[in-house]
C-alpha atoms as a PDB file:
ATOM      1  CA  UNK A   1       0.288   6.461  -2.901  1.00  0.00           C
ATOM      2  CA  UNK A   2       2.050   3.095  -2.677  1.00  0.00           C
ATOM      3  CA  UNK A   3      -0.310   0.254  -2.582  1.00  0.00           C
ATOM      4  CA  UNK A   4       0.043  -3.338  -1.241  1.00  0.00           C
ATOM      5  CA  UNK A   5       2.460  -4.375  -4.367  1.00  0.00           C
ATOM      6  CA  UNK A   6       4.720  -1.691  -3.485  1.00  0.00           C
ATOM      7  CA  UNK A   7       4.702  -1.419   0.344  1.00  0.00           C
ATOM      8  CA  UNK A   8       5.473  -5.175   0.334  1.00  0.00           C
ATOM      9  CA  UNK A   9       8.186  -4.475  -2.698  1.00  0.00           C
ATOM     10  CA  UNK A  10       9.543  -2.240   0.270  1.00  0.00           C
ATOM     11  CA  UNK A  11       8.993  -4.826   3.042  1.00  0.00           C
ATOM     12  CA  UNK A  12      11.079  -7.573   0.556  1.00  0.00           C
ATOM     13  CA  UNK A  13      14.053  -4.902  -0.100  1.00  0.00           C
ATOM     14  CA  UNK A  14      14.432  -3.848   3.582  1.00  0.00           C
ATOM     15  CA  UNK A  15      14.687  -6.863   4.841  1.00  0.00           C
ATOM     16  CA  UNK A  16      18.467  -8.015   3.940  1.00  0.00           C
ATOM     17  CA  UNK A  17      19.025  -4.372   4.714  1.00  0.00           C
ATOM     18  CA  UNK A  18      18.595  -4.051   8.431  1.00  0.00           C
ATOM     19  CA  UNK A  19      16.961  -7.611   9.736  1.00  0.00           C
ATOM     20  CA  UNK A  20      19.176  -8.336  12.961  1.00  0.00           C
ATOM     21  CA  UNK A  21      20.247  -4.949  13.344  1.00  0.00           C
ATOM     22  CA  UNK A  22      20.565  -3.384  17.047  1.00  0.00           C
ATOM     23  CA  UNK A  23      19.145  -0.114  17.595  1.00  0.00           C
ATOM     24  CA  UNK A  24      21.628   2.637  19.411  1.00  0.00           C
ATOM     25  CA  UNK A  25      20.165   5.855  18.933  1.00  0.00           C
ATOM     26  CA  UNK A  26      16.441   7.419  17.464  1.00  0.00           C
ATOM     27  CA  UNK A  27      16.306  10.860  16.150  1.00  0.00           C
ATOM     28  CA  UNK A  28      13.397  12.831  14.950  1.00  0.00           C
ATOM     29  CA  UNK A  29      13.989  15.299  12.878  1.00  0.00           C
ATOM     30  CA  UNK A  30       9.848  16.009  12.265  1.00  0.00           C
ATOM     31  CA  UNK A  31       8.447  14.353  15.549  1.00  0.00           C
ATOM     32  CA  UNK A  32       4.893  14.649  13.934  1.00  0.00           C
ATOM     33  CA  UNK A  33       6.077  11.720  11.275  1.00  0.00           C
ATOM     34  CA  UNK A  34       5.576   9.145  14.888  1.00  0.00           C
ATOM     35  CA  UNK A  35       1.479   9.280  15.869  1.00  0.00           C
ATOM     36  CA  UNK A  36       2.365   7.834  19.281  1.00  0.00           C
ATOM     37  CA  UNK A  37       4.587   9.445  22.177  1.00  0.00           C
ATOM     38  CA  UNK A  38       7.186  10.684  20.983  1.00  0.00           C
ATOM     39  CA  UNK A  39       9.279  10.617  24.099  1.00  0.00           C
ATOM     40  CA  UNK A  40       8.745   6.740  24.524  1.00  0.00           C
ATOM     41  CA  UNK A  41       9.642   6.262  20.622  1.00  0.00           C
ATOM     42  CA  UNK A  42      12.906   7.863  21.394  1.00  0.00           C
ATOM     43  CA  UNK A  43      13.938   5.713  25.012  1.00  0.00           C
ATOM     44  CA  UNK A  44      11.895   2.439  24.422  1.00  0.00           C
ATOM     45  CA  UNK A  45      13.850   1.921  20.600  1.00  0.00           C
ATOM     46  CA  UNK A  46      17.578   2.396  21.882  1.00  0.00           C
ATOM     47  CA  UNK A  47      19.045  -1.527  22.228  1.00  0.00           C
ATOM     48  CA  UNK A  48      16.250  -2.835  20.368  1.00  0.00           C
ATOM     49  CA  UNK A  49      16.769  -5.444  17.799  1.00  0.00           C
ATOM     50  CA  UNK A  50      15.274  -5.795  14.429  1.00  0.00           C
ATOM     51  CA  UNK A  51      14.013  -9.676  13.982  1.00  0.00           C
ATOM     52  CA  UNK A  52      11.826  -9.381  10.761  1.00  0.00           C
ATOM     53  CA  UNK A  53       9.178  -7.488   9.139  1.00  0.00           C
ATOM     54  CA  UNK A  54       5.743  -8.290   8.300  1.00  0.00           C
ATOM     55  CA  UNK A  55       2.869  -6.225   6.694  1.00  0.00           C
ATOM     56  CA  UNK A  56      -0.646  -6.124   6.668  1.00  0.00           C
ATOM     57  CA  UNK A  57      -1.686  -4.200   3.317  1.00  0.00           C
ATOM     58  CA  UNK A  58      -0.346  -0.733   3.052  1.00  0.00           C
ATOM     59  CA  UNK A  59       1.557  -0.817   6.440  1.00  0.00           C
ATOM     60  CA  UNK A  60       4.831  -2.055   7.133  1.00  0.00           C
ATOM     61  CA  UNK A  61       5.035  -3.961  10.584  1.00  0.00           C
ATOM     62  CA  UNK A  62       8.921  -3.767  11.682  1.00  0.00           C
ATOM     63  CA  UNK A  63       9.208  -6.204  14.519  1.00  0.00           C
ATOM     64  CA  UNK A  64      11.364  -5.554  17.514  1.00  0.00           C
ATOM     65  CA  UNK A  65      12.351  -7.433  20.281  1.00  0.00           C
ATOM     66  CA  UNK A  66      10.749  -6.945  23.730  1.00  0.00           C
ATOM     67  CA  UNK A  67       7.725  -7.570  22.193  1.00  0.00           C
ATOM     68  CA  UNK A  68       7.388  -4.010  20.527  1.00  0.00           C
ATOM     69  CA  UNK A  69       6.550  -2.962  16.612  1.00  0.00           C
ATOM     70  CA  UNK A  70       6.832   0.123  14.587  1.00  0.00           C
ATOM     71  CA  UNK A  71       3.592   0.364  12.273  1.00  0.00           C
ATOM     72  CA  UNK A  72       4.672   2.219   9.541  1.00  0.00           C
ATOM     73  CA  UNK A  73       2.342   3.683   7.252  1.00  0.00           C
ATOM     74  CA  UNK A  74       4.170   5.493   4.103  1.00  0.00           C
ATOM     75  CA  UNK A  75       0.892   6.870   2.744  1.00  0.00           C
ATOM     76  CA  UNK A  76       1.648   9.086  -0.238  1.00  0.00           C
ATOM     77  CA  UNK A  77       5.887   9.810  -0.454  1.00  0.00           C
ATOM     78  CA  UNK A  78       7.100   8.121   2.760  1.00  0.00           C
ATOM     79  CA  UNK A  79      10.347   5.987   1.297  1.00  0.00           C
ATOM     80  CA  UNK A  80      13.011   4.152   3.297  1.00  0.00           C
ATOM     81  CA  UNK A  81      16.637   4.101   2.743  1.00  0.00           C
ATOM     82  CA  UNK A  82      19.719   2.928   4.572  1.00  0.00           C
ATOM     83  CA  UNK A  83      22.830   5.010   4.796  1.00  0.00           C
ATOM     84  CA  UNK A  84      25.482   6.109   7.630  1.00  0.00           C
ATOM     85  CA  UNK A  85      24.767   8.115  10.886  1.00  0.00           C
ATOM     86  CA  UNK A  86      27.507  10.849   9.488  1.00  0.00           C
ATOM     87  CA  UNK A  87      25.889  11.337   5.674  1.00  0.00           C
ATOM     88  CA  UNK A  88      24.557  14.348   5.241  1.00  0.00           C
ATOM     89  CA  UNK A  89      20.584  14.759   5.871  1.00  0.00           C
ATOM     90  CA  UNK A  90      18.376  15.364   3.073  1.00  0.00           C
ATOM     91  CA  UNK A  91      16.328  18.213   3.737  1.00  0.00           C
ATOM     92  CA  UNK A  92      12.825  15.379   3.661  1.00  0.00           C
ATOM     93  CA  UNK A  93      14.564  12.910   5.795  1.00  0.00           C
ATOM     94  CA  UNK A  94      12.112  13.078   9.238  1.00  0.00           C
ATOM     95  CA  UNK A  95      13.434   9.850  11.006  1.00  0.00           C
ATOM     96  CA  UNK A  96      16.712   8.338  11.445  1.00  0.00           C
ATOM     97  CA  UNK A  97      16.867   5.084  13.170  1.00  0.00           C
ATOM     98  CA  UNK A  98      20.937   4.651  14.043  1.00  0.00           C
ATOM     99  CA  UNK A  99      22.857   1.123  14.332  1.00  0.00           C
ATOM    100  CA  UNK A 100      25.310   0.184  16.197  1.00  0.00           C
ATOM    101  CA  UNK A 101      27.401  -1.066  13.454  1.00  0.00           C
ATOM    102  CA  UNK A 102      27.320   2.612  12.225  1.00  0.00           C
ATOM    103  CA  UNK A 103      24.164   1.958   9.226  1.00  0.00           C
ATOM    104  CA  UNK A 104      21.511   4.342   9.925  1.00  0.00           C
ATOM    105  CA  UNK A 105      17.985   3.674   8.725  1.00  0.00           C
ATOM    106  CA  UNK A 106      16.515   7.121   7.391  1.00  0.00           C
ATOM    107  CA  UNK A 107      12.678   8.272   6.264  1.00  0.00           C
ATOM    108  CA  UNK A 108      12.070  10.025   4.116  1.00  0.00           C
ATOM    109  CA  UNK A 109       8.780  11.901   2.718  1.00  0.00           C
ATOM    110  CA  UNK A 110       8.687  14.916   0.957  1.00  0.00           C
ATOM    111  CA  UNK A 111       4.659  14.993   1.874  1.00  0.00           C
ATOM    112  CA  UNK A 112       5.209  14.445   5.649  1.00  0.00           C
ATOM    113  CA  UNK A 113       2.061  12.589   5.426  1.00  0.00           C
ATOM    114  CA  UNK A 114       3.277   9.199   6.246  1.00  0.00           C
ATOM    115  CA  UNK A 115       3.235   7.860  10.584  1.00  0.00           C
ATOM    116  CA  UNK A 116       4.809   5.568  12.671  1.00  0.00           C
ATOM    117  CA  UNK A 117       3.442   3.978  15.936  1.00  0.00           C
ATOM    118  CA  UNK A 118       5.290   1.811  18.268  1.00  0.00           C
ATOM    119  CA  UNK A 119       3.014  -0.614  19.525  1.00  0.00           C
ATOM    120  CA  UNK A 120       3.019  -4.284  21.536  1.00  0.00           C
ATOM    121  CA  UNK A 121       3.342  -6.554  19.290  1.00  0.00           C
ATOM    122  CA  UNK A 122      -0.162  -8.121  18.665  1.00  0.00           C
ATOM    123  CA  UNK A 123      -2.188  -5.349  19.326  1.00  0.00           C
ATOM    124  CA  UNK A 124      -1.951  -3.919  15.157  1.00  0.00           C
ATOM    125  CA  UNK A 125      -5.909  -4.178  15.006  1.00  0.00           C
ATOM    126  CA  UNK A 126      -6.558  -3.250  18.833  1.00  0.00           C
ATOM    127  CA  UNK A 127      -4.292   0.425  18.200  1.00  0.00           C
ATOM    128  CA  UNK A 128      -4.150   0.531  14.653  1.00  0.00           C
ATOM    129  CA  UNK A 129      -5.841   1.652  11.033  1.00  0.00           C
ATOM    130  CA  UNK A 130      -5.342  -2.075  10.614  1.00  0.00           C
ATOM    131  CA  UNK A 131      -8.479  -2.803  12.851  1.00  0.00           C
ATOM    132  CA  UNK A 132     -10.927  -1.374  10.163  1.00  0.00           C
ATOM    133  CA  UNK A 133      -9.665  -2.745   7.148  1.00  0.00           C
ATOM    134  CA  UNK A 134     -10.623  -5.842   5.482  1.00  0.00           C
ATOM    135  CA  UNK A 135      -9.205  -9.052   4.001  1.00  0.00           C
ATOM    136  CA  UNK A 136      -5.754  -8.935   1.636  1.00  0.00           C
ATOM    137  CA  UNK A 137      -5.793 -10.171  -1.836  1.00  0.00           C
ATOM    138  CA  UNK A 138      -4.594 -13.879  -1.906  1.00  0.00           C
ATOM    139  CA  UNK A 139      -5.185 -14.286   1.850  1.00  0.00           C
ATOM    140  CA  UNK A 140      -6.651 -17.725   2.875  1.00  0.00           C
ATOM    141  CA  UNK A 141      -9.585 -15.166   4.511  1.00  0.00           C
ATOM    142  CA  UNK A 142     -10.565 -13.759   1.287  1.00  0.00           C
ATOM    143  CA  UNK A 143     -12.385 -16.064  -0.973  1.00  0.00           C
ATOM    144  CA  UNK A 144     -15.129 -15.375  -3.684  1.00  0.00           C
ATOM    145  CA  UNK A 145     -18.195 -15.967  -1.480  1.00  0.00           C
ATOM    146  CA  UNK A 146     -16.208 -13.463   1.036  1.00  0.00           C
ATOM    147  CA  UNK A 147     -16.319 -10.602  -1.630  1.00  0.00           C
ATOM    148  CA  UNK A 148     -19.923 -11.528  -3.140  1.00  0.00           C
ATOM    149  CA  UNK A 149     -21.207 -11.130   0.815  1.00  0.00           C
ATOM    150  CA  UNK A 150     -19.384  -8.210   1.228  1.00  0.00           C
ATOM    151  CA  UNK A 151     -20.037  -6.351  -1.715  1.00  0.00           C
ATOM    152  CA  UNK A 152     -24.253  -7.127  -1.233  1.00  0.00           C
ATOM    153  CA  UNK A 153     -23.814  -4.835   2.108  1.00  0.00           C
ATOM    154  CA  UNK A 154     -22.454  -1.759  -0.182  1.00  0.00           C
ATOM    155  CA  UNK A 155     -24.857   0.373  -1.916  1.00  0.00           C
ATOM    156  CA  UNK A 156     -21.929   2.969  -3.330  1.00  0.00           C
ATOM    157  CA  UNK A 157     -20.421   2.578  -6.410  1.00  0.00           C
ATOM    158  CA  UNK A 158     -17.267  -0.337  -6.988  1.00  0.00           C
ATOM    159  CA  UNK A 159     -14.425   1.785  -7.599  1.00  0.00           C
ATOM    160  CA  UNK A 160     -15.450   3.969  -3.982  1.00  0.00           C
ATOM    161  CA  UNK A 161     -16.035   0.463  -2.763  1.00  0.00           C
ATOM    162  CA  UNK A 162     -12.603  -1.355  -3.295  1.00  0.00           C
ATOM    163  CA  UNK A 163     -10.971   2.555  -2.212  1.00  0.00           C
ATOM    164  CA  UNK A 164     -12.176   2.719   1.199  1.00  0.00           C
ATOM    165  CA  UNK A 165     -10.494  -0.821   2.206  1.00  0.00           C
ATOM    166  CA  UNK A 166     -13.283  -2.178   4.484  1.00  0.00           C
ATOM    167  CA  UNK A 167     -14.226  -4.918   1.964  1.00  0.00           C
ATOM    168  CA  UNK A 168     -10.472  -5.602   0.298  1.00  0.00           C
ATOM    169  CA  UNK A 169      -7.826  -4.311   1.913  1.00  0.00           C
ATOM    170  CA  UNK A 170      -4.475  -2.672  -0.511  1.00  0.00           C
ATOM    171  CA  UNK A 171      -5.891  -1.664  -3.611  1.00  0.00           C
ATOM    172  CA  UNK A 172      -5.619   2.067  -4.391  1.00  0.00           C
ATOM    173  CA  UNK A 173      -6.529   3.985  -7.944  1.00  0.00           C
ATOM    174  CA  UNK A 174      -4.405   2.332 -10.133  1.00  0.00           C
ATOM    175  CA  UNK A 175      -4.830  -1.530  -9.394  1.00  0.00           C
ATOM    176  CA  UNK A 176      -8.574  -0.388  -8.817  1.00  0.00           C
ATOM    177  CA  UNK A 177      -8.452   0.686 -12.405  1.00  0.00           C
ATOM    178  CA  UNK A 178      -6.822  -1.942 -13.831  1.00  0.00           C
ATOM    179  CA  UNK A 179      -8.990  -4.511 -12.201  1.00  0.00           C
ATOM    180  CA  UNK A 180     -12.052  -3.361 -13.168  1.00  0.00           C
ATOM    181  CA  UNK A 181     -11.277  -3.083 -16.506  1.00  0.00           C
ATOM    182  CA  UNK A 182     -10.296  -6.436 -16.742  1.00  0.00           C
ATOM    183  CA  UNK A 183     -13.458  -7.749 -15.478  1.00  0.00           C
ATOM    184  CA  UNK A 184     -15.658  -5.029 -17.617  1.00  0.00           C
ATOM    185  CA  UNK A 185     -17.393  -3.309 -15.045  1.00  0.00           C
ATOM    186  CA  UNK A 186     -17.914   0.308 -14.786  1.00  0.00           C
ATOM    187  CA  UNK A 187     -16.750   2.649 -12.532  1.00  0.00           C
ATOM    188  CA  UNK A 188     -20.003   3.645 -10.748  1.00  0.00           C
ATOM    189  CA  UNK A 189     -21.470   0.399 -10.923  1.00  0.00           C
ATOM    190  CA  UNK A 190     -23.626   0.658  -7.797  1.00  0.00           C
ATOM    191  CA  UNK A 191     -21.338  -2.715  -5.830  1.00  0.00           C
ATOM    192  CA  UNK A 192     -24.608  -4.681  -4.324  1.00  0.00           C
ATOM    193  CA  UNK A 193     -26.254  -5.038  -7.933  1.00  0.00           C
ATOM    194  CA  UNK A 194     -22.945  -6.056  -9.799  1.00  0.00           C
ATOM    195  CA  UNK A 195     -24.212 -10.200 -10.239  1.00  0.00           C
ATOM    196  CA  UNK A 196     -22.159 -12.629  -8.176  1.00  0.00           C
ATOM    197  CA  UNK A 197     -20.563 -14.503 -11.573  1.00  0.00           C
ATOM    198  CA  UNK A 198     -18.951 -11.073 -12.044  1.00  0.00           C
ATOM    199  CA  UNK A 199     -17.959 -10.529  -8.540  1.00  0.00           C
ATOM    200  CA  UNK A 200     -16.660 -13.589  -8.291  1.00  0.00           C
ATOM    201  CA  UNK A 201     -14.297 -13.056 -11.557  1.00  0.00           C
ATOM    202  CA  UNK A 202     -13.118  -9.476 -10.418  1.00  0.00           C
ATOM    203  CA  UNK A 203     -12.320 -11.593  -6.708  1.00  0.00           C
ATOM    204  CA  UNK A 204      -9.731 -13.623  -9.511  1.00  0.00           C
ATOM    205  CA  UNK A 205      -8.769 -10.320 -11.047  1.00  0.00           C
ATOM    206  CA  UNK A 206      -7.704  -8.295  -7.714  1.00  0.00           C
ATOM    207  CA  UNK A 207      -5.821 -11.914  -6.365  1.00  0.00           C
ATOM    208  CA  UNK A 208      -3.845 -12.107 -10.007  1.00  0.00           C
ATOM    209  CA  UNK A 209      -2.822  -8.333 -10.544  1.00  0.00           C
ATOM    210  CA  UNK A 210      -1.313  -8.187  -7.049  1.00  0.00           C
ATOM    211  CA  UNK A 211       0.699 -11.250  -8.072  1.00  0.00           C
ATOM    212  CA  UNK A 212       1.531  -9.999 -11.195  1.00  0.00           C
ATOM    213  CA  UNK A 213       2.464  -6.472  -9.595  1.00  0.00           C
ATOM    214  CA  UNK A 214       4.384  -7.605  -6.215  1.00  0.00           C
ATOM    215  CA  UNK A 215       6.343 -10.335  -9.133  1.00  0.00           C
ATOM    216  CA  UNK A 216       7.107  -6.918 -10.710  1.00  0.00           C
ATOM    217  CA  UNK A 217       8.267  -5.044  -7.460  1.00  0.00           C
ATOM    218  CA  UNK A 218       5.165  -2.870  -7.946  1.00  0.00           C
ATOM    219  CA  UNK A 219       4.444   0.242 -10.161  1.00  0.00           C
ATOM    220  CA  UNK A 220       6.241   3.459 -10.430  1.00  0.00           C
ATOM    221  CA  UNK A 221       3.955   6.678 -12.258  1.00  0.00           C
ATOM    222  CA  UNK A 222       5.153   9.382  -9.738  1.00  0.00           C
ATOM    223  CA  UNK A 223       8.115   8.646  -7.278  1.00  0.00           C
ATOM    224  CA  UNK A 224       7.814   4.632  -6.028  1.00  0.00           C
ATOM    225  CA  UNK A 225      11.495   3.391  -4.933  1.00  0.00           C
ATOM    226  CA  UNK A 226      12.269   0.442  -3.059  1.00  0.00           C
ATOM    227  CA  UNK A 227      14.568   0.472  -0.063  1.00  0.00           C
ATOM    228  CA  UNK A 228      17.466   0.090  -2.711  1.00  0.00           C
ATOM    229  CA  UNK A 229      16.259   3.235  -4.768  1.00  0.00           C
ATOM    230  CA  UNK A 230      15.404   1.423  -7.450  1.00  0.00           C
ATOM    231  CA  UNK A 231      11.866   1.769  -9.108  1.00  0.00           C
ATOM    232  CA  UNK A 232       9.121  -0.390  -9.676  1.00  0.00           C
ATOM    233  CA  UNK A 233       8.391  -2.743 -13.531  1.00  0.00           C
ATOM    234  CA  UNK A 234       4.808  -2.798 -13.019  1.00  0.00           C
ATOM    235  CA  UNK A 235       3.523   0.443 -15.038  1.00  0.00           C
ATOM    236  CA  UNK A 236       4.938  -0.807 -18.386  1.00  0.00           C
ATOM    237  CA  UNK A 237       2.532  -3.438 -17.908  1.00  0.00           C
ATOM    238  CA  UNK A 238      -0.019  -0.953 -16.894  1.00  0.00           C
ATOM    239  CA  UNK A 239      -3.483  -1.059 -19.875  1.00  0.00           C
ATOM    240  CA  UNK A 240      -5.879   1.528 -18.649  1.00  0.00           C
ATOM    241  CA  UNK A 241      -4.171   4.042 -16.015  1.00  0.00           C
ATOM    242  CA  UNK A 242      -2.362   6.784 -17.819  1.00  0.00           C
ATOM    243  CA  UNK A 243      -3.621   5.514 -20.917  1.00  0.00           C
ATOM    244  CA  UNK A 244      -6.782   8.278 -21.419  1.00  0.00           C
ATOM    245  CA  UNK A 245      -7.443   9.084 -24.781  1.00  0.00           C
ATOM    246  CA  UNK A 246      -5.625   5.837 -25.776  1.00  0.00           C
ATOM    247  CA  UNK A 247      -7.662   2.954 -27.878  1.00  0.00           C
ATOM    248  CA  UNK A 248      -8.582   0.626 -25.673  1.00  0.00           C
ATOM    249  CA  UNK A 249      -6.755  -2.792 -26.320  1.00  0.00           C
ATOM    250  CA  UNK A 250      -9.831  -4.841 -26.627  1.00  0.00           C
ATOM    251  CA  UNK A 251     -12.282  -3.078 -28.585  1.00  0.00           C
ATOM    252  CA  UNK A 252     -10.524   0.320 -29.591  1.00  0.00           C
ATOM    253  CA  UNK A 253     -12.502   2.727 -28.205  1.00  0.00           C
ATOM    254  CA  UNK A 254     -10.953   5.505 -26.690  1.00  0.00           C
ATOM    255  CA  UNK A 255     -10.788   5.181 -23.182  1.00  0.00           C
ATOM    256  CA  UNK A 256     -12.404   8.008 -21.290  1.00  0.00           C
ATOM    257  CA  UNK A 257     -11.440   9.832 -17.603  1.00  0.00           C
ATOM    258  CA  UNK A 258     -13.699  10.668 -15.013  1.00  0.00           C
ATOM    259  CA  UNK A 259     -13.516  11.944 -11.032  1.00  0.00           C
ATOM    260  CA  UNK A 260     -15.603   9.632  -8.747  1.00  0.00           C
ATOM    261  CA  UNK A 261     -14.880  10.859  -5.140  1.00  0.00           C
ATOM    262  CA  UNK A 262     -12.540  13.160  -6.276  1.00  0.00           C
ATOM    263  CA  UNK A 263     -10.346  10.367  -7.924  1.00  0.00           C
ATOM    264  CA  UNK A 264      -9.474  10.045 -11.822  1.00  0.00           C
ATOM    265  CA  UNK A 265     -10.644   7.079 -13.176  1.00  0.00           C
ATOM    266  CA  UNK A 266      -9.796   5.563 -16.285  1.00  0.00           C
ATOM    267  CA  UNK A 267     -12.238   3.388 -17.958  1.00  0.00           C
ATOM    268  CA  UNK A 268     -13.689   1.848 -21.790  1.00  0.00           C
ATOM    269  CA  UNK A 269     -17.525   3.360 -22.434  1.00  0.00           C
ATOM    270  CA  UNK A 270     -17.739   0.406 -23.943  1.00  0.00           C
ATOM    271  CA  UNK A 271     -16.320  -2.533 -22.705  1.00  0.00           C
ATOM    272  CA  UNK A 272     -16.886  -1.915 -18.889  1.00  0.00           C
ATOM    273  CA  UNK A 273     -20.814  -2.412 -18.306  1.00  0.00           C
ATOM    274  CA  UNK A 274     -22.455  -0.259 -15.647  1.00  0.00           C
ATOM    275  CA  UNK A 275     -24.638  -2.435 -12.902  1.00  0.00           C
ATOM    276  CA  UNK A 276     -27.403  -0.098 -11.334  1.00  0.00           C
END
C-alpha cells in the first residue's frame, strides 16, 4: 500500500501534469472506484478546473474550482497516469477524467480497492477518513510531547499502534519497520510503557525517514509508480523490510519475521528491546 512518501511522490509528479487543466468530460468505467454519488461526480466535474493539489497523509486532495475536491484514496494499487481520450483502455483503468486540450487523466488499480469522493472544499475531516486520523510526520502539530501523550493512552502494542493512524498519521508496514528498528524497540512493545526518552527519539525517527523517503520519491517492493511511471529509490535504502534472515547491520544477528495483526514484521531479537 503506498504510504505518505509515496502518495505525496504522486501528489509532486501530478502536479506539472494536469494543474490548470479544464475538465470536459468524466467517465466511469467501475463506478464503485467513486464512494460518493456517482451521478453528481459525473455532471458537477464537467468545466471544472484543476488549481492544485494538496494531501493529507495517504490521500490525495485534487482541488477544483467552485469550491469542490476529489479525495482520492489509492489504498493498495490505485496509480495515476495521464494519456489521450482516444488511447486504448487498459483493462484496470476505472476512471478517466478527459481535458479539453485532448489529455485525459486515467486510474488505474488492478485491486479496485482504492475511492474517490467529491467533496466541498473544507469539509476533508467533516466527510472524510481524514477526520479520524492523527497528526503527519514533520507537521508543526506533531511534536515529541504530542507522541509521548498520545502513546500513554494506547495499551496495544507499537507497531499496531503507529498502523491504525489515530496517533501518527502515514506510516504503513514498511516505514513502521524501519522506524522501529532504528530506535530499538520491539514490535509488541506494549506503546504506554515504552519510556518517554525513547518515544521521544522514535518521534525523530518517523519525522527523518519520511524525509529521507519523500527526498527519494518513496519505496517501490511490489508495484509503486509515480504519475510518470517511474518507480520509487527508497527500498535500496531499505535495512530491515525484506531483509529476514539477513544479519542485522548493527549487531549481526539474524533478523527474524513475525505476524502481529496479521502483518509481517521484520525485526533484530536483539537489538530492538521489548517494553511490557
Amino acid at each position: 500500500m503506498p504510504e505518505m512518501p509515496e502518495v505525496e511522490t504522486v501528489r509532486r509528479t501530478l502536479i506539472p501534469l494536469i494543474k490548470g487543466k479544464t475538465i470536459e468530460k468524466v467517465i466511469l468505467w467501475y463506478p464503485k472506484i467513486v464512494a460518493t454519488d456517482h451521478e453528481k461526480f459525473l455532471s458537477e466535474l464537467p468545466g471544472k478546473k484543476i488549481i492544485d493539489i494538496d494531501r493529507y497523509a495517504k490521500y490525495l486532495l485534487i482541488r477544483l474550482s467552485d469550491n469542490l475536491t476529489i479525495v482520492s484514496h489509492l489504498r493498495m494499487e490505485g496509480k495515476y497516469h495521464l494519456t489521450t481520450s482516444d488511447a486504448p483502455k487498459d483493462k484496470h483503468d476505472h476512471v478517466e477524467f478527459i481535458f479539453t486540450d485532448g489529455t485525459a487523466l486515467r486510474y488505474n488499480d488492478v485491486r479496485k480497492f482504492g475511492r474517490m469522493q467529491l467533496i466541498l472544499t473544507g469539509t476533508e475531516r467533516q466527510t472524510t477518513g481524514i477526520g479520524k486520523l492523527g497528526y503527519e510526520p514533520n507537521s508543526s502539530e506533531f511534536t515529541s510531547e504530542y507522541l509521548v501523550n498520545g502513546l500513554k493512552r494506547k495499551k496495544k502494542n507499537i507497531k499496531n499502534t503507529l498502523l491504525d493512524q489515530s496517533v501518527v498519521a502515514g506510516l504503513g508496514n514498511i516505514y513502521v519497520d524501519e522506524v522501529l528498528w532504528r530506535t530499538k524497540i520491539h514490535p509488541l512493545s506494549q506503546a504506554n510503557k515504552i519510556p518517554a526518552e525513547k518515544v521521544i527519539e522514535l518521534h525523530d525517527q518517523i519525522n527523518q525517514i519520511i524525509t529521507e523517503a519523500i527526498k527519494l520519491q518513496g519505496t517501490t517492493v511490489h508495484s509503486f509508480l509515480n504519475a510518470n511511471g517511474q518507480v520509487g529509490g527508497f527500498q535500496s535504502k531499505l535495512q530491515v523490510y525484506g531483509h529476514v534472515g539477513e544479519p542485522c547491520p548493527v549487531c549481526g544477528t539474524k533478523f527474524e519475521k513475525i505476524k502481529v495483526n496479521g502483518r509481517g514484521t521484520t525485526f533484530c531479537p536483539h537489538c530492538q528491546v521489548i517494553y511490557k
